[in-house]
C-alpha atoms as a PDB file:
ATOM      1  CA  UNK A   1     -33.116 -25.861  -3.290  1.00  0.00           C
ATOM      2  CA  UNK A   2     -34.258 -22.119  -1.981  1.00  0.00           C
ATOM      3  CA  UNK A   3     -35.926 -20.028  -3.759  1.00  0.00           C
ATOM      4  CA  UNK A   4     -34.881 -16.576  -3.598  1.00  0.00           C
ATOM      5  CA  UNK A   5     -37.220 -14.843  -5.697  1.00  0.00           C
ATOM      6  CA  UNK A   6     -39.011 -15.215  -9.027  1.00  0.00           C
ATOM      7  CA  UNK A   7     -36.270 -16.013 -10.812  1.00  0.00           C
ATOM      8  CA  UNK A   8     -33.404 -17.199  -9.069  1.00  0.00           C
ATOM      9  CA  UNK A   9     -33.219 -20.939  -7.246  1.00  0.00           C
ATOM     10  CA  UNK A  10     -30.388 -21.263  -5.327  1.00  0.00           C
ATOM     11  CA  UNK A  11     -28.609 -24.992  -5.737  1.00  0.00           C
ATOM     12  CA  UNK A  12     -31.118 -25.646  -8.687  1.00  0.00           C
ATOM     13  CA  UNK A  13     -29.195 -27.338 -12.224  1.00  0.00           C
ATOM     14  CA  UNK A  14     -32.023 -25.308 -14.146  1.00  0.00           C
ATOM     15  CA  UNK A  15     -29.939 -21.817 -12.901  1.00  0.00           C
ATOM     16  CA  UNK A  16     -31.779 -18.511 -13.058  1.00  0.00           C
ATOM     17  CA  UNK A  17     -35.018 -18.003 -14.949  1.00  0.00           C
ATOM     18  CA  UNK A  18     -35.465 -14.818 -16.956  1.00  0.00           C
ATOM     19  CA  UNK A  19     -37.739 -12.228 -15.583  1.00  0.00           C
ATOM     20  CA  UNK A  20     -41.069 -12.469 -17.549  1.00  0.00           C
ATOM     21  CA  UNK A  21     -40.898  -9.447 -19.197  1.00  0.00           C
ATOM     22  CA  UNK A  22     -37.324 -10.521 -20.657  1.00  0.00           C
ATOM     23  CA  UNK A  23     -38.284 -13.801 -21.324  1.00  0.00           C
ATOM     24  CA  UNK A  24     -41.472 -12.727 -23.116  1.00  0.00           C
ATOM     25  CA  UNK A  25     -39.744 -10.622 -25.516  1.00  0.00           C
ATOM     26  CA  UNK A  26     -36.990 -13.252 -26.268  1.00  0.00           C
ATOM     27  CA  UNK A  27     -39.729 -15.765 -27.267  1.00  0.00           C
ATOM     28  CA  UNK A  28     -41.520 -13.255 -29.704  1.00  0.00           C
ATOM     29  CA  UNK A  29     -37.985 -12.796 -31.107  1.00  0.00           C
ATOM     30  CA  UNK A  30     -37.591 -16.580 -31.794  1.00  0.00           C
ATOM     31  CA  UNK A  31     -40.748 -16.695 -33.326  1.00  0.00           C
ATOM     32  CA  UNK A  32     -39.917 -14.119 -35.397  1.00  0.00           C
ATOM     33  CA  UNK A  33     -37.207 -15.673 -36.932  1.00  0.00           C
ATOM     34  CA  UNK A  34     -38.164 -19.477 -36.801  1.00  0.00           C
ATOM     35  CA  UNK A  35     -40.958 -21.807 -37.722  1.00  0.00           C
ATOM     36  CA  UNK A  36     -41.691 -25.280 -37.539  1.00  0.00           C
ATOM     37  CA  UNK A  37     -42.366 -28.446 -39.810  1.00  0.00           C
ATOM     38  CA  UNK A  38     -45.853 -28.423 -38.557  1.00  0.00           C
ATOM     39  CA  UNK A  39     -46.715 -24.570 -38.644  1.00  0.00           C
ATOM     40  CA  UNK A  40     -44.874 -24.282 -42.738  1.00  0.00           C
ATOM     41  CA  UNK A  41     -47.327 -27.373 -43.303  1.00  0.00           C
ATOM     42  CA  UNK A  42     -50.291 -25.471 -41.962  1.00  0.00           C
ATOM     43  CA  UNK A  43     -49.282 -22.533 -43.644  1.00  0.00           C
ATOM     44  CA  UNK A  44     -49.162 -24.062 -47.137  1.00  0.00           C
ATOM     45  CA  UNK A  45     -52.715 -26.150 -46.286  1.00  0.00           C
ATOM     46  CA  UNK A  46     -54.241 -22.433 -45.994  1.00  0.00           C
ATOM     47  CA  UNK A  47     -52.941 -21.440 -49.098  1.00  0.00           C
ATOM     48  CA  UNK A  48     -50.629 -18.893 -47.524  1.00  0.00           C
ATOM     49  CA  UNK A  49     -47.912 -17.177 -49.723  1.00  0.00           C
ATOM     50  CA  UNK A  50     -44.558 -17.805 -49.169  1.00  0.00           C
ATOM     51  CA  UNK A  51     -41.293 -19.076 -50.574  1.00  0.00           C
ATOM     52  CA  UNK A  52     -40.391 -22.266 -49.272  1.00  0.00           C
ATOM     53  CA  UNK A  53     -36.618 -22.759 -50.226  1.00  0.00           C
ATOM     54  CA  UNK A  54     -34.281 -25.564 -49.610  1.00  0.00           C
ATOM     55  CA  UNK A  55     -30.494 -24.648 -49.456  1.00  0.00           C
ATOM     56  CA  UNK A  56     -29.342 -28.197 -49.702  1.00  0.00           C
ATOM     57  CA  UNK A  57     -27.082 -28.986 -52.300  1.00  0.00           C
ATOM     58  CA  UNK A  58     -28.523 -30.689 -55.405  1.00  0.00           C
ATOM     59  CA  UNK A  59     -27.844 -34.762 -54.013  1.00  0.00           C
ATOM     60  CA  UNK A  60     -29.232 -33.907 -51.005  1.00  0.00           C
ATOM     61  CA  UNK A  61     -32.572 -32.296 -53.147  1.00  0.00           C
ATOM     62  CA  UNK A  62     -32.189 -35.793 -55.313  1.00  0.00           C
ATOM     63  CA  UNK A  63     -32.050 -37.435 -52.003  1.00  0.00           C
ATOM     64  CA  UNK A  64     -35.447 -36.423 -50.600  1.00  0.00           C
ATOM     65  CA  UNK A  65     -36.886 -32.855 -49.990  1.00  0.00           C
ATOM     66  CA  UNK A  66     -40.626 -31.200 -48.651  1.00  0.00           C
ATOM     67  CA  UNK A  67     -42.841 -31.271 -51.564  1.00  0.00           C
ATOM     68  CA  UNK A  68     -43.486 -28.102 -51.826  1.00  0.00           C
ATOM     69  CA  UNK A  69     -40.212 -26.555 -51.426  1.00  0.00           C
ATOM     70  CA  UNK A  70     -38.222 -24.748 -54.532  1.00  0.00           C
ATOM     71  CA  UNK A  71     -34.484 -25.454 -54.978  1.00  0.00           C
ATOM     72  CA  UNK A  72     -31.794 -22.728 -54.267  1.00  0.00           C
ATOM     73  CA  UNK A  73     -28.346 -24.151 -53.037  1.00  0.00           C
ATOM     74  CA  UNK A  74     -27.316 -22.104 -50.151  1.00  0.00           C
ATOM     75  CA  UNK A  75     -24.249 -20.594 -52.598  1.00  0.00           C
ATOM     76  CA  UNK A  76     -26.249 -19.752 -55.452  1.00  0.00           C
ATOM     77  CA  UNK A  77     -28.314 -18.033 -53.042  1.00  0.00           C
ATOM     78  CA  UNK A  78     -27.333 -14.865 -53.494  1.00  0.00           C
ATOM     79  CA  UNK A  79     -26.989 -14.900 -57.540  1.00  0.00           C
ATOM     80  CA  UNK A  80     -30.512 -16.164 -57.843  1.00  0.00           C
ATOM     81  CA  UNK A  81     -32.565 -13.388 -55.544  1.00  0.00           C
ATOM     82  CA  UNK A  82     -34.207 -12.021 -58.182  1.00  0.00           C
ATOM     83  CA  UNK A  83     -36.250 -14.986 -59.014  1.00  0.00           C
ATOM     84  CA  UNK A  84     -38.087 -14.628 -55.250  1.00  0.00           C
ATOM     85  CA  UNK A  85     -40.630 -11.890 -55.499  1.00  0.00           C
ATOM     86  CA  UNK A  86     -39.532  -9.301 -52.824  1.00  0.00           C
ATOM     87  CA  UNK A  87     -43.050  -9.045 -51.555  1.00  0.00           C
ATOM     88  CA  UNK A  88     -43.242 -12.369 -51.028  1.00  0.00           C
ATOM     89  CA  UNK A  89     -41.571 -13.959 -47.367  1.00  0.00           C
ATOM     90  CA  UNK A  90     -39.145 -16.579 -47.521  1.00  0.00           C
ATOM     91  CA  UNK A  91     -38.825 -19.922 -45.461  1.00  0.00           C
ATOM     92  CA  UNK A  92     -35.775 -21.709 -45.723  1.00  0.00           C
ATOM     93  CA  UNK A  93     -34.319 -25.071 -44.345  1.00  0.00           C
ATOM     94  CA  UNK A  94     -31.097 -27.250 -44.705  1.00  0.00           C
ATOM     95  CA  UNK A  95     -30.934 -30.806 -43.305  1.00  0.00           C
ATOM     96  CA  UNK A  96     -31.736 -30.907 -39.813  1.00  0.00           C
ATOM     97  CA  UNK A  97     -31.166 -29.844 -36.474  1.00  0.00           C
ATOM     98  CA  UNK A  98     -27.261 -30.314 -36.703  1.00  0.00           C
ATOM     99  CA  UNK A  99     -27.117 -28.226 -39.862  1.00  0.00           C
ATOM    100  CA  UNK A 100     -26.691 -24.098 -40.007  1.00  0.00           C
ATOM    101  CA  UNK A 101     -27.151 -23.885 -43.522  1.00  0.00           C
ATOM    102  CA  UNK A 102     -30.866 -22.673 -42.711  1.00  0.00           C
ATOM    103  CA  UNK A 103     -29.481 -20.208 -40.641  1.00  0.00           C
ATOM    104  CA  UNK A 104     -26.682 -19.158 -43.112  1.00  0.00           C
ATOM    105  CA  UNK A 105     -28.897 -18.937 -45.734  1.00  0.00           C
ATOM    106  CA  UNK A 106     -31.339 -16.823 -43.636  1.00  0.00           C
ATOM    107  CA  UNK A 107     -28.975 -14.414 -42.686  1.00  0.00           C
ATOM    108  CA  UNK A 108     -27.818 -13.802 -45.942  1.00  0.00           C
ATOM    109  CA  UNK A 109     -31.642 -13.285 -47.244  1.00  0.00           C
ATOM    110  CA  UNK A 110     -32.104 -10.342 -44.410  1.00  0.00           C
ATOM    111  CA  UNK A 111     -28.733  -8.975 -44.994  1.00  0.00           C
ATOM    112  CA  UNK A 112     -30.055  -8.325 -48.408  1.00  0.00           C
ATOM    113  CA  UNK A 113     -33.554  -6.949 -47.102  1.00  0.00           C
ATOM    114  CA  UNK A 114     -35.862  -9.811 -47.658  1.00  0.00           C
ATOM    115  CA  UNK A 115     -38.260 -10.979 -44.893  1.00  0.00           C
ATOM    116  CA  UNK A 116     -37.201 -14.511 -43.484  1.00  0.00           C
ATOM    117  CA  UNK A 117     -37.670 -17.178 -41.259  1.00  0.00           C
ATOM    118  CA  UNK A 118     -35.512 -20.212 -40.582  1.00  0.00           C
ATOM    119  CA  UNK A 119     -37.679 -23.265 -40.238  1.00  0.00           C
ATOM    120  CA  UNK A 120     -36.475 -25.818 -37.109  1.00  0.00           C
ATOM    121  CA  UNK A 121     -35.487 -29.228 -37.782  1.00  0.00           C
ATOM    122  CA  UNK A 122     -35.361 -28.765 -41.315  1.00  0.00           C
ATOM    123  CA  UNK A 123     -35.686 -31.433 -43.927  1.00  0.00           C
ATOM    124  CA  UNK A 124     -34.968 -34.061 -41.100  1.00  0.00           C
ATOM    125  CA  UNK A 125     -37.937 -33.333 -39.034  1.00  0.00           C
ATOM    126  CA  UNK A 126     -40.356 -32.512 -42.234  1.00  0.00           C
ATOM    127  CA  UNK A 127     -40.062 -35.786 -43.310  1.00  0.00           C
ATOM    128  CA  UNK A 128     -40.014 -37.576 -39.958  1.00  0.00           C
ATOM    129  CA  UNK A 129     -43.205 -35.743 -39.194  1.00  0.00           C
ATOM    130  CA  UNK A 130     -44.429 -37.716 -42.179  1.00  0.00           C
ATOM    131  CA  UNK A 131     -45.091 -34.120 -44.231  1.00  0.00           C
ATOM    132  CA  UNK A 132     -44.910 -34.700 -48.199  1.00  0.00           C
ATOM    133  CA  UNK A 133     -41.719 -35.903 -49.393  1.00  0.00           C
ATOM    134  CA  UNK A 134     -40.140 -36.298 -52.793  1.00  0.00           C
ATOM    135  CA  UNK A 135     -37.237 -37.274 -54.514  1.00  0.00           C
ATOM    136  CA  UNK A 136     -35.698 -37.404 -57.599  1.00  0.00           C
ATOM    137  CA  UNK A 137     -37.727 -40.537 -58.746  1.00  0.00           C
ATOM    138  CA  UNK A 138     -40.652 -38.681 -57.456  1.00  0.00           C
ATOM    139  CA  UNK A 139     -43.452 -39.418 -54.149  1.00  0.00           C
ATOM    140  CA  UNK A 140     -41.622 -40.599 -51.108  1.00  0.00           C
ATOM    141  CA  UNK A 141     -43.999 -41.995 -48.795  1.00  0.00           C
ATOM    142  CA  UNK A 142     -42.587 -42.275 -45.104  1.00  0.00           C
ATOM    143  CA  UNK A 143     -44.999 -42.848 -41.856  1.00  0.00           C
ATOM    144  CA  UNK A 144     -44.155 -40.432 -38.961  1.00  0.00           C
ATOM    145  CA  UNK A 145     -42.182 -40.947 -36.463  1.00  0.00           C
ATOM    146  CA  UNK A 146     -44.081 -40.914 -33.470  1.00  0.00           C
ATOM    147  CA  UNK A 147     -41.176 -39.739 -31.514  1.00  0.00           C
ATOM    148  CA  UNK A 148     -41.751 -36.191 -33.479  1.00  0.00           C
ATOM    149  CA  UNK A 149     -45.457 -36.140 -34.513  1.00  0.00           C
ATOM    150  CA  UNK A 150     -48.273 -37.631 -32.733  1.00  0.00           C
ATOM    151  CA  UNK A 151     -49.708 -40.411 -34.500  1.00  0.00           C
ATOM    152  CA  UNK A 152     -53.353 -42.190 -34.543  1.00  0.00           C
ATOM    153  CA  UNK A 153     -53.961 -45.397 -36.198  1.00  0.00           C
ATOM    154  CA  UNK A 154     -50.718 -44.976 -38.163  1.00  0.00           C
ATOM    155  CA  UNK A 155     -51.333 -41.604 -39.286  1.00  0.00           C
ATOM    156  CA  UNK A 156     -49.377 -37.870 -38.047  1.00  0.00           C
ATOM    157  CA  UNK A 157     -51.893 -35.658 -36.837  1.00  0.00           C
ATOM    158  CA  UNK A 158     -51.510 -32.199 -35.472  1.00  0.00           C
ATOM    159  CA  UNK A 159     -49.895 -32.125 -32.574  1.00  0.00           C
ATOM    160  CA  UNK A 160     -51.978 -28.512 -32.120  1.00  0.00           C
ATOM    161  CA  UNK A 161     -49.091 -26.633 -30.226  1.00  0.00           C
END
């Protein structure tokens, strides 16, 4: 492994890095566009204003969804706009990782000119980062998963990233 300047490494599996500048401005894109479990849980703790929205169909809402969130299936999405206040930004999430219904759902919101962000992981990693949780029969209490939330004496605490 050579390198060859700031961002190339010749023989390395990590291929070429980005020049800063570049790689800067694709990371404030990103962050633009996407949250996290932990940051929409901060958020809401400071009494921000936003709309939290899950796009999940209404089983998977019966199932287990973020406390906080409101429920707007991804395909009634567009019929039900007018109950979001357009001053107001959105937050959306589907199941998990493996899911693009958070991303469908936020494309469609800023094709119709409402400020958006996708949030990571979805419900998956809100409730395995032991974040409020209910169901249809109400409360869900689930410990974190230490694999996605640090966690002291059995407790999630901010991992402060």
């Amino acid at each position: 492994m050579t390198a060859v300047d700031s961002t190339t490494v010749v023989g390395s599996a990590l291929g070429r890095f980005a020049e800063p500048v570049a790689a800067a401005e694709h990371f404030a894109r990103r962050l633009a566009h996407e949250t996290d479990p932990s940051d929409v849980a901060a958020a809401l703790e400071a009494g921000e204003r936003f709309h939290f929205i899950d796009v999940r169909s209404r089983e998977a809402w019966d199932q287990g969804h973020a406390a906080a969130a409101t429920h707007i299936p991804r395909g009634e999405l567009a019929g039900r706009i007018a109950e979001l206040d357009a001053g107001i930004p959105i937050v959306v999430y589907c199941w998990g990782p493996a899911c693009n219904g958070g991303t469908k759902a936020a494309h469609l919101l800023a094709s119709l000119g409402r400020p958006v962000k996708e949030m990571l992981g979805g419900f998956e990693y809100w409730a395995r980062e032991g974040l409020p949780v209910e169901g249809a029969g109400g409360p869900i209490h689930r410990a974190a998963d230490p694999l996605t939330a640090p966690v002291v004496d059995g407790a999630a605490i901010s991992c402060d990233c």
